[in-house]
C-alpha atoms as a PDB file:
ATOM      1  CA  UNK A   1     -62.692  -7.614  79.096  1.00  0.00           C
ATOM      2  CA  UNK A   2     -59.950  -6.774  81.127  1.00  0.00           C
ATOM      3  CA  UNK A   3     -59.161  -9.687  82.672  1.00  0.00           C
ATOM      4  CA  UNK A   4     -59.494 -11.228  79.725  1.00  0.00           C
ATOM      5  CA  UNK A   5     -56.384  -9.158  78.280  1.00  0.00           C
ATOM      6  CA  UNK A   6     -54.254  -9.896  81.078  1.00  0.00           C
ATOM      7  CA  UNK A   7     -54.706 -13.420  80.896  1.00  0.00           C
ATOM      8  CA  UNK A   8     -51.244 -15.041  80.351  1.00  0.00           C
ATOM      9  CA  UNK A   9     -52.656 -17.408  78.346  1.00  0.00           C
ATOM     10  CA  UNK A  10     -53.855 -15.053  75.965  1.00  0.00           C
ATOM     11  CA  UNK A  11     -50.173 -13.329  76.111  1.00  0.00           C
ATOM     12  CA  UNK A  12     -48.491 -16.181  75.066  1.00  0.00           C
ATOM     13  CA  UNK A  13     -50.702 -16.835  71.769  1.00  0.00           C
ATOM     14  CA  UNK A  14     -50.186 -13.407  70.495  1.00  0.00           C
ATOM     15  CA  UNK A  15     -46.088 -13.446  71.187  1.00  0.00           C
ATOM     16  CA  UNK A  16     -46.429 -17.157  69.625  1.00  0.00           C
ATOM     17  CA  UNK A  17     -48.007 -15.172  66.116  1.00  0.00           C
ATOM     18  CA  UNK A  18     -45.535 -12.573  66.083  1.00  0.00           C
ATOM     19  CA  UNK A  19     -42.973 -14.275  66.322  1.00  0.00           C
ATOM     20  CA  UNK A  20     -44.301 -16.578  63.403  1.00  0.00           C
ATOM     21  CA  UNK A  21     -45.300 -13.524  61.670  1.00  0.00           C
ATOM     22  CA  UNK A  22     -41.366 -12.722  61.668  1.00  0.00           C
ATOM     23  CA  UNK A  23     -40.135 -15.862  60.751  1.00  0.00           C
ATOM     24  CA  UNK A  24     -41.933 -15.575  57.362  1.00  0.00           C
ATOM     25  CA  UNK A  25     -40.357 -12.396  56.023  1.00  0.00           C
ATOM     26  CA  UNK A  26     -37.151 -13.559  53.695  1.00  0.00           C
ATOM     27  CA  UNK A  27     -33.857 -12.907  54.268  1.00  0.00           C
ATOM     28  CA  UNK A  28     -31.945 -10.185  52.169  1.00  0.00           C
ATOM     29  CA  UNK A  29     -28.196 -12.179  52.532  1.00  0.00           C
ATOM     30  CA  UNK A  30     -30.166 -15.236  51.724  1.00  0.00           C
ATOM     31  CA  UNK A  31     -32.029 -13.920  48.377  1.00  0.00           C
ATOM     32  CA  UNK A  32     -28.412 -12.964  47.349  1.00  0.00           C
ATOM     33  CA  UNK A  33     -27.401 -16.401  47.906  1.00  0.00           C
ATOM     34  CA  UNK A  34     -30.047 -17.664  46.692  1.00  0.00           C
ATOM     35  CA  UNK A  35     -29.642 -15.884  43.270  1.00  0.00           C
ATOM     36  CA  UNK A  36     -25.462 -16.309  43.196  1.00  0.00           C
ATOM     37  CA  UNK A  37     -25.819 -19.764  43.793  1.00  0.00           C
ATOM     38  CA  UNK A  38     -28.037 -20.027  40.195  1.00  0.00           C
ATOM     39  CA  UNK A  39     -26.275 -17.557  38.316  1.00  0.00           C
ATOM     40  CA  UNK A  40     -22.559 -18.384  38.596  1.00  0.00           C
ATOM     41  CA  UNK A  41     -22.493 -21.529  37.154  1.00  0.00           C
ATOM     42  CA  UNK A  42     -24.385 -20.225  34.342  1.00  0.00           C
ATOM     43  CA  UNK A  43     -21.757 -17.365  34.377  1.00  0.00           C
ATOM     44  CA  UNK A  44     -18.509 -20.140  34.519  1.00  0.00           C
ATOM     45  CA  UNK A  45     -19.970 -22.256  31.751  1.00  0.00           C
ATOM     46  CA  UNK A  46     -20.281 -19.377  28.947  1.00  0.00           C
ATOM     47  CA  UNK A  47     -16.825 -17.870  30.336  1.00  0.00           C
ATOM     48  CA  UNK A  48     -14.844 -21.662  30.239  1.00  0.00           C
ATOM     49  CA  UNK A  49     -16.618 -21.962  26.378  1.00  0.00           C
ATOM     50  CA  UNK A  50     -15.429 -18.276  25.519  1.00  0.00           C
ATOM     51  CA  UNK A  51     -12.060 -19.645  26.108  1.00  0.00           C
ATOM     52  CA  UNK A  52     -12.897 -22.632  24.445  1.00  0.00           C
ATOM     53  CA  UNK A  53     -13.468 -20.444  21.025  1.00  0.00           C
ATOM     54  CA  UNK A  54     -10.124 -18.193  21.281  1.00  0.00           C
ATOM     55  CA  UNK A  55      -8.451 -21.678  21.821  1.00  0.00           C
ATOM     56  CA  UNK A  56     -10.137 -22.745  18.625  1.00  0.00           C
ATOM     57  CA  UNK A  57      -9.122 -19.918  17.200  1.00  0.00           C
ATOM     58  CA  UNK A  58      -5.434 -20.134  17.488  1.00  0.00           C
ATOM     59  CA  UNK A  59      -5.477 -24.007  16.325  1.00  0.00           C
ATOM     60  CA  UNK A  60      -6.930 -22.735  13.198  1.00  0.00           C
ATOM     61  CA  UNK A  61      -4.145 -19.839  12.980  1.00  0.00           C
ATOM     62  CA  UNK A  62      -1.389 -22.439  13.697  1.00  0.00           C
ATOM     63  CA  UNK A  63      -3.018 -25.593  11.251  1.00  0.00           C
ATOM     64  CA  UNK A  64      -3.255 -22.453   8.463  1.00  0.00           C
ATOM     65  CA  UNK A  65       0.395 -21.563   9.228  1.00  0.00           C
ATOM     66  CA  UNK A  66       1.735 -25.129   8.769  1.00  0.00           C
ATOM     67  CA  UNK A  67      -0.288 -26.100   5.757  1.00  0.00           C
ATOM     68  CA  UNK A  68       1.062 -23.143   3.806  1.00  0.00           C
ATOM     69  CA  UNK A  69       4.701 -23.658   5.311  1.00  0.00           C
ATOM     70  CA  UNK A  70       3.929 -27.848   3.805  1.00  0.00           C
ATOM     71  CA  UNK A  71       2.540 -26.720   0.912  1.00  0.00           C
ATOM     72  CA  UNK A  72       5.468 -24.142  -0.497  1.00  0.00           C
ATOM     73  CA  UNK A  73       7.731 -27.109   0.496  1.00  0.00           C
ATOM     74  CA  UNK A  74       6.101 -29.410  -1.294  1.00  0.00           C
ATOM     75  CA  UNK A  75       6.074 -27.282  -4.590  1.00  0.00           C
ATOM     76  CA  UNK A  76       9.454 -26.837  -4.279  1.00  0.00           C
ATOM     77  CA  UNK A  77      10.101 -30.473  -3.898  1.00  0.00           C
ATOM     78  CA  UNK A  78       8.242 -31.198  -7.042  1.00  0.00           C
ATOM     79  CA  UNK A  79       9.832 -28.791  -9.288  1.00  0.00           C
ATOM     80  CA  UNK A  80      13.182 -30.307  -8.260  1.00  0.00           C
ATOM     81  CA  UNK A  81      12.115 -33.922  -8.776  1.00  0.00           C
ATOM     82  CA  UNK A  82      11.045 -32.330 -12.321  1.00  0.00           C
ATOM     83  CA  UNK A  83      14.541 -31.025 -13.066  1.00  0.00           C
ATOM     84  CA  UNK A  84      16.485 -34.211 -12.129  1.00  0.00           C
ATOM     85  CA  UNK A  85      13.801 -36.455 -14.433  1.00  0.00           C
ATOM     86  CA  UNK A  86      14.225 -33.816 -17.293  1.00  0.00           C
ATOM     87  CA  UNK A  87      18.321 -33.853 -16.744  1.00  0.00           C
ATOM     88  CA  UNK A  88      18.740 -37.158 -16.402  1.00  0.00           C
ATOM     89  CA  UNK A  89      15.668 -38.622 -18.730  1.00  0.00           C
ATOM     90  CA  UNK A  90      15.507 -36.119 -21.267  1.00  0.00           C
ATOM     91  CA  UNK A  91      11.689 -36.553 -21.538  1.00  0.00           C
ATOM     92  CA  UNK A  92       8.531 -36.051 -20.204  1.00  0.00           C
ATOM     93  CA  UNK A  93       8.529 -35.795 -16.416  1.00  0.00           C
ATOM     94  CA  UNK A  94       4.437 -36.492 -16.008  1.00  0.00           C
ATOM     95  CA  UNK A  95       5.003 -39.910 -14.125  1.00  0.00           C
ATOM     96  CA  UNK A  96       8.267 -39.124 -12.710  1.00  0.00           C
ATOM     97  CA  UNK A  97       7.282 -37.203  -9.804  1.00  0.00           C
ATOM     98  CA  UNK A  98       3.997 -39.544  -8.803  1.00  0.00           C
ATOM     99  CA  UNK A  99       3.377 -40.517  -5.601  1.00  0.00           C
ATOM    100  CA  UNK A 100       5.787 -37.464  -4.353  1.00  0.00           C
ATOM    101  CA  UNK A 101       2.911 -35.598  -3.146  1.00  0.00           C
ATOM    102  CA  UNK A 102       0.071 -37.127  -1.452  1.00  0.00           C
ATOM    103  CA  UNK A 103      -2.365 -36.900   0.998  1.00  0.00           C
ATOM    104  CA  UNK A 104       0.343 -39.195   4.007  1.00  0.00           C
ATOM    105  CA  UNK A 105       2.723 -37.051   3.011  1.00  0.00           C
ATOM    106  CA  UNK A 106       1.154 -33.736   3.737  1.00  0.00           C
ATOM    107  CA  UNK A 107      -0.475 -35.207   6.743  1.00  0.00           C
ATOM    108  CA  UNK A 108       3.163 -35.949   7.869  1.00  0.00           C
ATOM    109  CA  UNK A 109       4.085 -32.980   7.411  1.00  0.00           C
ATOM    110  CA  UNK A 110       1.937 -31.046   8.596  1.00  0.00           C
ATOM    111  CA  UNK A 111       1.502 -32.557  12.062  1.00  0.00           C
ATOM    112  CA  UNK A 112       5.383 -32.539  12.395  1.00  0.00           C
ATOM    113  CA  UNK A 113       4.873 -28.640  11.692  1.00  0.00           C
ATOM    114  CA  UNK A 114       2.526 -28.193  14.372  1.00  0.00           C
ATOM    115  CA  UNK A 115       3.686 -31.242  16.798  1.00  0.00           C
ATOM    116  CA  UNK A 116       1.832 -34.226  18.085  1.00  0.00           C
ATOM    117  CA  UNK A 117       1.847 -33.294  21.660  1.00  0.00           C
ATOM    118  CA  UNK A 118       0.341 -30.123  20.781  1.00  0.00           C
ATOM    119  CA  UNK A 119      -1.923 -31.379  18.808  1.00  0.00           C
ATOM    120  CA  UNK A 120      -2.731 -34.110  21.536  1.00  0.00           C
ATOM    121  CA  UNK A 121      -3.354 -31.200  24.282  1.00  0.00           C
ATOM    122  CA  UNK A 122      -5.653 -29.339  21.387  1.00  0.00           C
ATOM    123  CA  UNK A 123      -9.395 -29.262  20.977  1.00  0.00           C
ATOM    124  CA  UNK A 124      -9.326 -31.100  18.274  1.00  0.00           C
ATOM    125  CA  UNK A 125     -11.580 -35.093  18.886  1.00  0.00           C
ATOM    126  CA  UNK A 126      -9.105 -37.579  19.253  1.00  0.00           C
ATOM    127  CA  UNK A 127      -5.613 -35.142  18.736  1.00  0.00           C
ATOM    128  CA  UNK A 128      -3.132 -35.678  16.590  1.00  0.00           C
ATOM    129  CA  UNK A 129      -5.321 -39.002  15.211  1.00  0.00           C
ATOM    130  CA  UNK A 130      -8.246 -36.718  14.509  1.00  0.00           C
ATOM    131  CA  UNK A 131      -6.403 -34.509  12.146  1.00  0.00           C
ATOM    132  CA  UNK A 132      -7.461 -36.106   8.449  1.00  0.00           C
ATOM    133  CA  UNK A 133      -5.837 -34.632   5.168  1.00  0.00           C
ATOM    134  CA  UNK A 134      -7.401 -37.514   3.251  1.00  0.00           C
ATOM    135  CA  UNK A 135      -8.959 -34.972   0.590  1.00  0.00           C
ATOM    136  CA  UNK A 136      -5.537 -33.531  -0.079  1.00  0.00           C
ATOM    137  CA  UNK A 137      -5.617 -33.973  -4.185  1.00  0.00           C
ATOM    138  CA  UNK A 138      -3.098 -33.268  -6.987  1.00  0.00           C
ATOM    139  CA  UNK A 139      -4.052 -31.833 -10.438  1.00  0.00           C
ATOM    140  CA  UNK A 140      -2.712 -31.643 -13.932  1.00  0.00           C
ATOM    141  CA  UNK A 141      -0.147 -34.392 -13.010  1.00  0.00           C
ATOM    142  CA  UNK A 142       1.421 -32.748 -10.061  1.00  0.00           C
ATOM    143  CA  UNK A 143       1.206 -29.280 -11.392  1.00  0.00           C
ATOM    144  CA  UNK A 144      -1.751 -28.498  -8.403  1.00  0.00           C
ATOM    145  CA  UNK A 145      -1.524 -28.975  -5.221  1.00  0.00           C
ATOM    146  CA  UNK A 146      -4.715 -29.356  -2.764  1.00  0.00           C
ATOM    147  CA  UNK A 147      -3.779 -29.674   0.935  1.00  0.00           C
ATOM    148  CA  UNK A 148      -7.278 -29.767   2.710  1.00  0.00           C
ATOM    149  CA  UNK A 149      -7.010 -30.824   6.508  1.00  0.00           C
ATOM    150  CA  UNK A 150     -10.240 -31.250   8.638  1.00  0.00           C
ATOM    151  CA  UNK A 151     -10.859 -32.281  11.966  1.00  0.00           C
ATOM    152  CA  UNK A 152     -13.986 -32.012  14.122  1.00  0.00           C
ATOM    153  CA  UNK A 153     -13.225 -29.654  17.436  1.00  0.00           C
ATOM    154  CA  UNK A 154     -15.289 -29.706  20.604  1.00  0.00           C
ATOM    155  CA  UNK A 155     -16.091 -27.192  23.043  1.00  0.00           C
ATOM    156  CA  UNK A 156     -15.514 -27.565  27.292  1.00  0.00           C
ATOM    157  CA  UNK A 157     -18.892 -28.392  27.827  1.00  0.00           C
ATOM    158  CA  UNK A 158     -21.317 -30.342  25.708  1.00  0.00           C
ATOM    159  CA  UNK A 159     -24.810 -29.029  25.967  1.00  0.00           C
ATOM    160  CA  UNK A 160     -27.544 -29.396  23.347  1.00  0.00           C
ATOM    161  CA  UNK A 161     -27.116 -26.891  20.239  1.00  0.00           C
ATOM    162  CA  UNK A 162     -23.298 -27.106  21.298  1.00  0.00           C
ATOM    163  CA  UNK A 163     -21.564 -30.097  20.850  1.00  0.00           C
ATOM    164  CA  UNK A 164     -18.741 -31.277  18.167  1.00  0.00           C
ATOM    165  CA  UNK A 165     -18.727 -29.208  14.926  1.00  0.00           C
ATOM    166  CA  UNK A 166     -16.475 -29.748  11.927  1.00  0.00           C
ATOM    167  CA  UNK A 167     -13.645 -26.801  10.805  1.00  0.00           C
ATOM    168  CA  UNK A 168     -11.418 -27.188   7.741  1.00  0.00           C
ATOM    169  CA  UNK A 169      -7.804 -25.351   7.033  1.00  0.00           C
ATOM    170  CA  UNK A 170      -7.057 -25.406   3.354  1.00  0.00           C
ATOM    171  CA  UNK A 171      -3.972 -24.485   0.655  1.00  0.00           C
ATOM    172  CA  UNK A 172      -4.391 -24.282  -2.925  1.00  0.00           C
ATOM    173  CA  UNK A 173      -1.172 -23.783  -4.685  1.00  0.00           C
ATOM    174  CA  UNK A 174       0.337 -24.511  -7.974  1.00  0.00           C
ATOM    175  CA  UNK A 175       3.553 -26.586  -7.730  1.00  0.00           C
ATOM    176  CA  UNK A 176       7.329 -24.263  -9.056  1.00  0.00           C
ATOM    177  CA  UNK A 177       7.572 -25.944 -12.376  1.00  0.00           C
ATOM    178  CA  UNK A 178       7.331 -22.678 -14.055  1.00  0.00           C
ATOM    179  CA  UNK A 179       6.616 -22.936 -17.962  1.00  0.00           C
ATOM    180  CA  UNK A 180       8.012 -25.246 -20.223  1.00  0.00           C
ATOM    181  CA  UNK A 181       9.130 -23.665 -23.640  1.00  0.00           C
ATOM    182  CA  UNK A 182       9.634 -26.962 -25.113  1.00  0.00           C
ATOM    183  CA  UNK A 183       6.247 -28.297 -24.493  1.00  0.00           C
ATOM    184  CA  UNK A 184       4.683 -25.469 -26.911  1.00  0.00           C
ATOM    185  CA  UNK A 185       7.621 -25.379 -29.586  1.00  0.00           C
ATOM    186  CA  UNK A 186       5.541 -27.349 -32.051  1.00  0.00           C
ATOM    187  CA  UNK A 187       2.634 -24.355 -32.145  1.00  0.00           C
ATOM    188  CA  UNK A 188       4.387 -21.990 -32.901  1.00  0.00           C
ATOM    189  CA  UNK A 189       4.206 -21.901 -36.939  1.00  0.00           C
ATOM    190  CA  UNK A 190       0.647 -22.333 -36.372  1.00  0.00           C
ATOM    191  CA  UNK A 191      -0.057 -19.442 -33.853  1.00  0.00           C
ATOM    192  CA  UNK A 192      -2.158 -16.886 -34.871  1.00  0.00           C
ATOM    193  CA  UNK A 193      -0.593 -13.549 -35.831  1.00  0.00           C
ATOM    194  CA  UNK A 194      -1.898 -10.785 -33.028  1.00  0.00           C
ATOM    195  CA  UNK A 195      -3.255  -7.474 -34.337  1.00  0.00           C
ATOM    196  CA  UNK A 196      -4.066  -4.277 -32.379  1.00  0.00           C
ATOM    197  CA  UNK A 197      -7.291  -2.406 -32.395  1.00  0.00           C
ATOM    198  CA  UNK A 198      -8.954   0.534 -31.045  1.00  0.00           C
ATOM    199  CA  UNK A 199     -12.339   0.530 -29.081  1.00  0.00           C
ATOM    200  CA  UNK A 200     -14.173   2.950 -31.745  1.00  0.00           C
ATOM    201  CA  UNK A 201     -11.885   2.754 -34.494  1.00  0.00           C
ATOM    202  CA  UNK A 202     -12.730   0.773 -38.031  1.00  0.00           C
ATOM    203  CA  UNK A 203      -9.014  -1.024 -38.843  1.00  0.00           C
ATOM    204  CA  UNK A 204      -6.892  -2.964 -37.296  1.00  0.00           C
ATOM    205  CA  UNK A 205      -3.025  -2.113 -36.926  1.00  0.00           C
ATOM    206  CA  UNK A 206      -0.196  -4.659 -36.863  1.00  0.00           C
ATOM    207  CA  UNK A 207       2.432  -2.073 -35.476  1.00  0.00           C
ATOM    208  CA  UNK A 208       1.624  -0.321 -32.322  1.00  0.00           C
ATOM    209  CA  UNK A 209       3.616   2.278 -33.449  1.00  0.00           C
ATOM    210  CA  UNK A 210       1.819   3.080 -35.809  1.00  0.00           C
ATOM    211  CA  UNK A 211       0.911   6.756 -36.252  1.00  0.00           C
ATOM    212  CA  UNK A 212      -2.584   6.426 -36.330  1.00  0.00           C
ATOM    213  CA  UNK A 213      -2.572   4.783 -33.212  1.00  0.00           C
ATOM    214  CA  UNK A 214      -0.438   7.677 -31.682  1.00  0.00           C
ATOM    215  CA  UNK A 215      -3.166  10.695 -31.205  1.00  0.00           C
ATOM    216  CA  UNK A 216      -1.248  14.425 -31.815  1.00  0.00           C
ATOM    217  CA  UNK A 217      -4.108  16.799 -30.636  1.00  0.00           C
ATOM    218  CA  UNK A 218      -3.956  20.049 -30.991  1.00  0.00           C
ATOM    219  CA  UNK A 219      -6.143  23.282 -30.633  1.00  0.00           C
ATOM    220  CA  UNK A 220      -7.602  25.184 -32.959  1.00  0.00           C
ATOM    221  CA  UNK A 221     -10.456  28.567 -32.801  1.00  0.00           C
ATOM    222  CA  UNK A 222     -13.785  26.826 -33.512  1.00  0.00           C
ATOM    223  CA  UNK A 223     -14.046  29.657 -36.564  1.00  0.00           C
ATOM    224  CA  UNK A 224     -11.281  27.806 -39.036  1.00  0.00           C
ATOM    225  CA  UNK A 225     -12.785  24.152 -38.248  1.00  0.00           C
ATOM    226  CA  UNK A 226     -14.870  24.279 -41.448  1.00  0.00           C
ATOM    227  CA  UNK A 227     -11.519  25.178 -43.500  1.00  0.00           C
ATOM    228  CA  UNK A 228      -9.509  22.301 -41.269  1.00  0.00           C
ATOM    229  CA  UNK A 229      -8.533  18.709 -42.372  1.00  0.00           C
ATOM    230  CA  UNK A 230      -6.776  15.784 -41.578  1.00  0.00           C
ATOM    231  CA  UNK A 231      -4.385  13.995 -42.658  1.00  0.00           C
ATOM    232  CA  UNK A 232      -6.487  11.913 -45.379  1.00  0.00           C
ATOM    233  CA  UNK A 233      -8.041  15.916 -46.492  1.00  0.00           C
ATOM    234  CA  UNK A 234     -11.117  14.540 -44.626  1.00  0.00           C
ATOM    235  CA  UNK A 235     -13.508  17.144 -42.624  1.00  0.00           C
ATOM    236  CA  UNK A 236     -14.166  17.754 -39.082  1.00  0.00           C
ATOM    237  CA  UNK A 237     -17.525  17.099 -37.752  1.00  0.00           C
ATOM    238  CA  UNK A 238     -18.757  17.594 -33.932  1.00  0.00           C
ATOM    239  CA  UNK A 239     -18.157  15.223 -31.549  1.00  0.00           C
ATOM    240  CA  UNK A 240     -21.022  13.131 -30.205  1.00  0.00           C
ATOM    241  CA  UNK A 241     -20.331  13.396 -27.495  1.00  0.00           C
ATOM    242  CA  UNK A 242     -18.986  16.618 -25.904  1.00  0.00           C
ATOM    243  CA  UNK A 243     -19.400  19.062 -29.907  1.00  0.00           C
ATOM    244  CA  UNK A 244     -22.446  20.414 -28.865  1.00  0.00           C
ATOM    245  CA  UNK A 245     -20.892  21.891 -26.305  1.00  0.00           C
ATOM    246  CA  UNK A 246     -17.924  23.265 -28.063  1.00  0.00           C
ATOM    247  CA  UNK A 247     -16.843  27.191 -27.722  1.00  0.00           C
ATOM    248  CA  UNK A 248     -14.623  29.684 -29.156  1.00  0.00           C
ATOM    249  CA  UNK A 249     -11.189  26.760 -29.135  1.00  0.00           C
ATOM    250  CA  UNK A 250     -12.122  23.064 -29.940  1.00  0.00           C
ATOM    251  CA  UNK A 251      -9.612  20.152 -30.302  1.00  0.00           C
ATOM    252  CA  UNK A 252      -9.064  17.837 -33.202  1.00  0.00           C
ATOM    253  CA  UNK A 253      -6.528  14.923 -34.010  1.00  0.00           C
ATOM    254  CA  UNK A 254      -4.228  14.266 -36.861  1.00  0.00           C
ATOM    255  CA  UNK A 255      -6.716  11.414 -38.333  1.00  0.00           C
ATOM    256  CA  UNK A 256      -9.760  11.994 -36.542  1.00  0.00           C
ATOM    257  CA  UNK A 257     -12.526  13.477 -37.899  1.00  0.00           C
ATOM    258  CA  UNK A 258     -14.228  14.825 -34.872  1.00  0.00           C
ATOM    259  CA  UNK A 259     -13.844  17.950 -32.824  1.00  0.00           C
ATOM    260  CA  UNK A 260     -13.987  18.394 -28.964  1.00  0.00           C
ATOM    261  CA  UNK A 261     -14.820  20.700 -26.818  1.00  0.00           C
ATOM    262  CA  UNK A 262     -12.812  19.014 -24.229  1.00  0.00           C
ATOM    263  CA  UNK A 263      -9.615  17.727 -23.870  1.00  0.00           C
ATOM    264  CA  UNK A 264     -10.543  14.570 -22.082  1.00  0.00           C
ATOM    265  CA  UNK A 265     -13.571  13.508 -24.027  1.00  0.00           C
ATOM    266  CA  UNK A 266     -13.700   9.784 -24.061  1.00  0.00           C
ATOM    267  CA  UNK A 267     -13.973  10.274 -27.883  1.00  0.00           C
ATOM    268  CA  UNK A 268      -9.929  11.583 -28.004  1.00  0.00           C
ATOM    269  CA  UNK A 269      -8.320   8.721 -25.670  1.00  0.00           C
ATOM    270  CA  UNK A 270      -7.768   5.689 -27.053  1.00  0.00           C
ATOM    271  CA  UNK A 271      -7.836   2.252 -25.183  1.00  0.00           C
ATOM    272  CA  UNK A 272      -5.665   0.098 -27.731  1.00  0.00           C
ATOM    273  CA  UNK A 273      -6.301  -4.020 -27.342  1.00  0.00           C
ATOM    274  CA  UNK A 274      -3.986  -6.488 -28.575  1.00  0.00           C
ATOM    275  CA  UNK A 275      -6.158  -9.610 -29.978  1.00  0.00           C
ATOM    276  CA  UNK A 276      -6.033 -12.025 -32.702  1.00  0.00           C
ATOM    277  CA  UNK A 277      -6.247 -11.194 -36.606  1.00  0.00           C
ATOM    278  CA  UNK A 278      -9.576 -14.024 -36.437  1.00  0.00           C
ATOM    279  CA  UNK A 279     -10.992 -11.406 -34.048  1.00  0.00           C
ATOM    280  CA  UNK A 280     -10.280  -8.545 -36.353  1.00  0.00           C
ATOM    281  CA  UNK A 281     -13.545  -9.591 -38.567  1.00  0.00           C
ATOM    282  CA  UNK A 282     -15.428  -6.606 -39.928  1.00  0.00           C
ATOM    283  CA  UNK A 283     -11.784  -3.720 -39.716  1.00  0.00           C
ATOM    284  CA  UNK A 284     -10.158  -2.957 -42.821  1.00  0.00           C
ATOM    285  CA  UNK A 285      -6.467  -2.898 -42.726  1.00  0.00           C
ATOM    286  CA  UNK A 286      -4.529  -0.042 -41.779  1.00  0.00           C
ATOM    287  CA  UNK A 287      -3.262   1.995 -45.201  1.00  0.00           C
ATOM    288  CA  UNK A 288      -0.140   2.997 -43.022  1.00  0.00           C
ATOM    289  CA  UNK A 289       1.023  -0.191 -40.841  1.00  0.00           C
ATOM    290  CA  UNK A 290      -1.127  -3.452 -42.280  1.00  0.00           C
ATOM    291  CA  UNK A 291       0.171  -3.261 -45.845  1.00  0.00           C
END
């Protein structure tokens, strides 16, 4: 046996499988390669996208900026083609300022606003070409203006789940005609006379001065409310709403016929409304103001 250990032969085979037993154990430094190597790309493509978004970002910003800017210009521009029709025509103005706004005009404008170059160097498919205000609409002959711009933007990298997507910048304005006086002139013998009511009350008042829409409350001991009276000699009954609950001092109106035990009780506040005699159905006229 011992000459069997000291055979060289038999050295060499056992240093041969140790040092092959060595070879097999990994490296630390090239595990940590191993993993950089898969993880920083990964790591550059979401970071280049993230910028990809903030740059989206401010193109929206600066295409919302510069449709607003166009579409306050164009009102104003329509309200003065308005007044030179009406000063020099004398008439109706509907067709006079057609064709003034439109949807080549606002794209016009809008991309001189923001510039061509920038909108070349932008994220936007095909630049300043892929910038579309073809839905840009008017309303009411001119009155309403609809500036709707749309493009399609695109990220650094196009991946699956992450490609072109579709954003829209919009401005809905109406144009600085103001309101004509003229226009309405002929309805005015035929406009309905405006009355003012109360939200509990049974008449309807065409003076809001009138002094039963003006509450005077005043205090008084709960002992002389069965001796009390309005205005009309009427009595003074509890409130339903806050007269069960009334002490030794109550409250009561000039031409109510309620008491409170509060001083804010819903029942004491009016909330006046200003609406048509037609909606007046059901209220007697005021004895004081409707004569």
């Amino acid at each position: 046996m011992e000459n069997r250990s000291k055979d060289p032969k038999i050295k060499i085979i056992v240093k041969e499988l140790l040092l092959r037993a060595k070879r097999k154990r990994p490296s630390l430094a090239a595990s940590i390669t191993v993993e950089a190597s898969l993880i920083l790309p990964i790591y550059l493509f979401f970071f280049i996208n993230l910028l990809g978004v903030f740059s989206i970002l401010k193109l929206q910003c600066d295409l919302e900026a510069a449709i607003h800017q166009t579409g306050r210009e164009m009102m104003v521009n329509e309200a003065t083609v308005r007044t030179f029709a009406r000063t020099h025509d004398g008439g109706a103005v509907a067709g006079a300022a057609a064709g003034v706004i439109d949807a080549v005009t606002a794209g016009r404008m809008v991309k001189s606003y923001l510039g061509e170059e920038y909108l070349d160097k932008s994220v936007i498919n095909d630049g300043a070409q892929g910038l579309s205000l073809a839905e840009t609409t008017l309303y009411s002959n001119g009155d309403i203006l609809d500036i709707v711009a749309t493009y399609k933007a695109h990220p650094f990298f196009r991946i699956a789940a992450f490609t072109d997507f579709s954003l829209e910048g919009r401005f809905y304005g109406h144009a600085f005609t103001g309101y004509d006086p003229d226009e309405g002139s002929g309805n005015v013998a035929n406009a309905e006379e405006l009355v003012y009511i109360t939200e509990h009350g049974t008449a309807y008042h065409k003076s809001l001065d009138c002094s039963h829409l003006r509450l005077s409350v005043r205090q008084v001991s709960k002992a002389d409310i069965t001796t009390a009276r309005n205005v009309d000699g009427s009595k003074y009954y509890p409130c339903e709403y806050c007269g069960s609950r009334a002490g030794n001092t109550v409250y009561i109106t000039n031409y109510g016929t309620r008491y409170h035990s509060n001083r804010s009780c819903g029942g004491i506040k009016r909330t006046i409304k200003t609406v048509p005699i037609s909606e007046a159905i059901g209220r007697t006229p005021c004895s004081e103001c409707a004569r």
